[in-house]
N, C-alpha and C. Protein backbone atom coordinates (compact mmCIF):
# COMPACT_ATOMS: atom_id res chain seq x y z
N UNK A 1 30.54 -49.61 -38.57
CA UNK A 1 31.46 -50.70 -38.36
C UNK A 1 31.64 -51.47 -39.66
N UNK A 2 32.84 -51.82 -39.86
CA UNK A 2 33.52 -52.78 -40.89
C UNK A 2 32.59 -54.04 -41.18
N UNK A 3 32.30 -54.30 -42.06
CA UNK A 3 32.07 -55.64 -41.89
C UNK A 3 33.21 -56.95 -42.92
N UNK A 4 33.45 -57.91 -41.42
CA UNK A 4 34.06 -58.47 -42.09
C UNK A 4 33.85 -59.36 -43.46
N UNK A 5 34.51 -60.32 -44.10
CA UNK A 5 34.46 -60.99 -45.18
C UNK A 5 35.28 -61.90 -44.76
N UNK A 6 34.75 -63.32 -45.26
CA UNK A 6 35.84 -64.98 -45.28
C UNK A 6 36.18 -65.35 -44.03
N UNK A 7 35.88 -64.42 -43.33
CA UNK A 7 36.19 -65.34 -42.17
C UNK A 7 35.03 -66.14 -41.50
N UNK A 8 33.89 -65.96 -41.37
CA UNK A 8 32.86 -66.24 -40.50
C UNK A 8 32.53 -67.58 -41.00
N UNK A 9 32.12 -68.67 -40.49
CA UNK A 9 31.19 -70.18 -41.28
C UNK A 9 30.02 -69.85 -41.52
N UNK A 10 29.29 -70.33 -42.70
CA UNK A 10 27.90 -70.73 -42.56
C UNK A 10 27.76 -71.75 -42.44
N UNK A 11 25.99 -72.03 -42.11
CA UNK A 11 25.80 -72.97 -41.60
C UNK A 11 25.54 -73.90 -42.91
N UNK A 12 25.79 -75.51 -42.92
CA UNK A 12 25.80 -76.49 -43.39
C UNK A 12 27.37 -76.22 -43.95
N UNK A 13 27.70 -75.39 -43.49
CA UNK A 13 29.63 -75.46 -44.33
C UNK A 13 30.53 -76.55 -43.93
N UNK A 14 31.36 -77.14 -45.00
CA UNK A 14 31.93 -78.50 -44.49
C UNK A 14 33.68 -77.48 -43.95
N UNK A 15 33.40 -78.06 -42.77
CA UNK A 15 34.68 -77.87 -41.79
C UNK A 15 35.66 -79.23 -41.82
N UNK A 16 36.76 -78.72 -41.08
CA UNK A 16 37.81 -79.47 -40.82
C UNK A 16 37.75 -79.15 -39.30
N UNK A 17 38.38 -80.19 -38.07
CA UNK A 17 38.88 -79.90 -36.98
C UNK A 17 40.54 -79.58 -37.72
N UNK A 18 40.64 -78.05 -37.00
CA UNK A 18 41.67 -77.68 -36.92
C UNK A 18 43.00 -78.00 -36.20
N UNK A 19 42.29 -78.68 -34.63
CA UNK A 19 43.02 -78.63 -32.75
C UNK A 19 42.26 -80.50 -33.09
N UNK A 20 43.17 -80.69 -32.18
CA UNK A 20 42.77 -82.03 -31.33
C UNK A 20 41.35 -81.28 -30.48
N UNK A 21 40.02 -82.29 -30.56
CA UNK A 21 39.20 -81.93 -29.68
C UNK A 21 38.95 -83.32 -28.61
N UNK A 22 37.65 -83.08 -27.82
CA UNK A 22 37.60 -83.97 -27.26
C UNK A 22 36.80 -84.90 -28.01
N UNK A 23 37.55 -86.00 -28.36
CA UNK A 23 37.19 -87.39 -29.12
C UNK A 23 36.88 -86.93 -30.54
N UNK A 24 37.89 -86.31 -30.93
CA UNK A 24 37.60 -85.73 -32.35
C UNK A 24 39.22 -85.15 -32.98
N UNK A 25 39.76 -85.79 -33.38
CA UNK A 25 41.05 -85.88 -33.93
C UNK A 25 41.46 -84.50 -34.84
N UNK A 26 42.73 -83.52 -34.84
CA UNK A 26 42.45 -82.63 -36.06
C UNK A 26 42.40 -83.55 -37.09
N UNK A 27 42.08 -83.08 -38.29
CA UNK A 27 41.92 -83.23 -39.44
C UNK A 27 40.22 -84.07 -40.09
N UNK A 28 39.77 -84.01 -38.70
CA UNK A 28 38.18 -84.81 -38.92
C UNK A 28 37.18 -84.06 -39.47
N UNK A 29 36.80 -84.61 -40.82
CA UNK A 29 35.59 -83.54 -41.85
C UNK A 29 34.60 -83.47 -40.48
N UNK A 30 34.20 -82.36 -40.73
CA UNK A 30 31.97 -82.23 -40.06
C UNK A 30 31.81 -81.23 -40.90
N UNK A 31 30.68 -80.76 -40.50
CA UNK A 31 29.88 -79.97 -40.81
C UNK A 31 29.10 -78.92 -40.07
N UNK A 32 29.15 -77.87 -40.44
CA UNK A 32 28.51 -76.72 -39.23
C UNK A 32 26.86 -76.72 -39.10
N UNK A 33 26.13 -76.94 -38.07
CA UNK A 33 25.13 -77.41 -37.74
C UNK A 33 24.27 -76.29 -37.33
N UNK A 34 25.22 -74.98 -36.72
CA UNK A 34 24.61 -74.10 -36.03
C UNK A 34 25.54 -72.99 -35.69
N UNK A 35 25.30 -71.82 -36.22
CA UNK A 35 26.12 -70.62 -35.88
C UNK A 35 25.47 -69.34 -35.34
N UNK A 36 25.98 -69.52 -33.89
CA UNK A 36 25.37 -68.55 -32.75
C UNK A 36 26.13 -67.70 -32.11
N UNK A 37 25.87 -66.48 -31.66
CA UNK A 37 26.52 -65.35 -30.75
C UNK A 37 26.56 -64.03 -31.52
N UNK A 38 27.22 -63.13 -30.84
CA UNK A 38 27.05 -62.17 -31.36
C UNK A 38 28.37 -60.90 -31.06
N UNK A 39 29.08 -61.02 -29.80
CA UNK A 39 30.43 -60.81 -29.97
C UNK A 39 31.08 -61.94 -30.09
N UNK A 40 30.83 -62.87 -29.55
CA UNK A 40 31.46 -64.35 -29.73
C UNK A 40 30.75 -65.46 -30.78
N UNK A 41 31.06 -65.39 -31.79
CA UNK A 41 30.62 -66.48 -33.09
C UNK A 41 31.07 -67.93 -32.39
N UNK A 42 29.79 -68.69 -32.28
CA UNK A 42 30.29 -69.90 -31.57
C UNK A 42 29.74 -71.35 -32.84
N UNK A 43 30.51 -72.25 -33.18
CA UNK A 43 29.53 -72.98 -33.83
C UNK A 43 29.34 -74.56 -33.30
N UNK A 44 28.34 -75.20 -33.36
CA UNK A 44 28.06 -76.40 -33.80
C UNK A 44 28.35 -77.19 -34.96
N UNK A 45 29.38 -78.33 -34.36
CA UNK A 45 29.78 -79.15 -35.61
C UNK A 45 29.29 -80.57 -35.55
N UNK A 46 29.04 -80.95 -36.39
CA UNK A 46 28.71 -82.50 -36.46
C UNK A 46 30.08 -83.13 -37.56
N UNK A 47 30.77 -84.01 -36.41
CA UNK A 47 31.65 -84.25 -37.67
C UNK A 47 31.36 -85.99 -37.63
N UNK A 48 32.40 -86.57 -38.85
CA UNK A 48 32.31 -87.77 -39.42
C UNK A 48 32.02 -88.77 -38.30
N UNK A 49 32.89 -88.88 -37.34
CA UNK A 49 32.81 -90.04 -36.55
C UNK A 49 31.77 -90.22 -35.70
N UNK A 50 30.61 -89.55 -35.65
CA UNK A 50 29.71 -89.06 -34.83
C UNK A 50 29.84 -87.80 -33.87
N UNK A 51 30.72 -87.61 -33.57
CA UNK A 51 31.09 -86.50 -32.01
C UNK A 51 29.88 -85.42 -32.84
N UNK A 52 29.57 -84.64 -31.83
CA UNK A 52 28.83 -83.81 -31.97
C UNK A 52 28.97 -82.47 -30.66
N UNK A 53 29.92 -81.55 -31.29
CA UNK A 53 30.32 -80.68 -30.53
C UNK A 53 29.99 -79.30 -30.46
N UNK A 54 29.30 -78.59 -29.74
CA UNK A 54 29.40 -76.95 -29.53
C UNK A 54 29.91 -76.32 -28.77
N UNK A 55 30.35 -75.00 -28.74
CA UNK A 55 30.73 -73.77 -28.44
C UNK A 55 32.01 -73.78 -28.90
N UNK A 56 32.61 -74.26 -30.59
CA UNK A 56 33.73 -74.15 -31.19
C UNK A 56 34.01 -72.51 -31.62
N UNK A 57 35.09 -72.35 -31.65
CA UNK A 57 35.63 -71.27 -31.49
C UNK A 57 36.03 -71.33 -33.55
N UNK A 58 36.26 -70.27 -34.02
CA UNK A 58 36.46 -70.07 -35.30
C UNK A 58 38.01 -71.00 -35.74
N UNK A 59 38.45 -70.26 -34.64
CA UNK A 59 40.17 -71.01 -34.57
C UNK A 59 40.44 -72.26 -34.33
N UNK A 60 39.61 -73.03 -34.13
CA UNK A 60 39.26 -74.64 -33.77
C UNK A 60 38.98 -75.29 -35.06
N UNK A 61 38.49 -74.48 -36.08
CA UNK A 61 37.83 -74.94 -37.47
C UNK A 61 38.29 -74.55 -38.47
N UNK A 62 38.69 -74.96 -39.89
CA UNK A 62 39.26 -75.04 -40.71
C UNK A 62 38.23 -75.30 -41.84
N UNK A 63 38.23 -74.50 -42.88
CA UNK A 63 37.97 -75.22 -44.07
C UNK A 63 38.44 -75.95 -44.80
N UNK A 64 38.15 -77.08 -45.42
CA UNK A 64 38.64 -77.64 -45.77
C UNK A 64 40.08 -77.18 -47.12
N UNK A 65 40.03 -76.42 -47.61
CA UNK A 65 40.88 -75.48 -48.47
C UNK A 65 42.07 -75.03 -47.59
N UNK A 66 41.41 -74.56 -46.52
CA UNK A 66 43.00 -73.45 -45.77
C UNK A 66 43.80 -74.90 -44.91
N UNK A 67 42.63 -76.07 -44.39
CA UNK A 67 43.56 -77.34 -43.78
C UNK A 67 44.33 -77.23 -45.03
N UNK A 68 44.32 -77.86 -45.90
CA UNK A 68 45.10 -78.78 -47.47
C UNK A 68 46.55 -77.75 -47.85
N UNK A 69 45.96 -76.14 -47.58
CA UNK A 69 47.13 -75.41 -47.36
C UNK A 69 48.10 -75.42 -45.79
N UNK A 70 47.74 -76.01 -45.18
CA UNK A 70 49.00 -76.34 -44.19
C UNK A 70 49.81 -77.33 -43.82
């Protein structure tokens, strides 16, 4: 099997909310806290305002680089 490249987070990587979440606005810095699964990559974010959210989906999260490009 392939392995991919650039797409996956590590952990302590500074994210962007990509989506409106619950009580967590897009465009809100965190940080990835925890990256779990194994067909399903799920992560833990801790972002700025406090929220503290898991089972984010890849597509929910943004680096900060690919947000600034949209």
């Amino acid at each position: 099997m392939a392995k991919r490249t650039g797409e996956g987070l590590k952990r302590h990587e500074k994210v962007v909310a990509a989506v409106d979440l619950p009580g967590v606005p897009a465009g809100t810095a965190g940080k990835v806290e925890l990256v779990n699964g194994f067909r399903w990559i799920r992560y833990r974010v801790g972002f700025e305002n406090g929220a503290d959210i898991g089972s984010l989906d890849r597509s929910q999260l943004a680096r900060p680089d690919e947000w600034a490009a949209r």
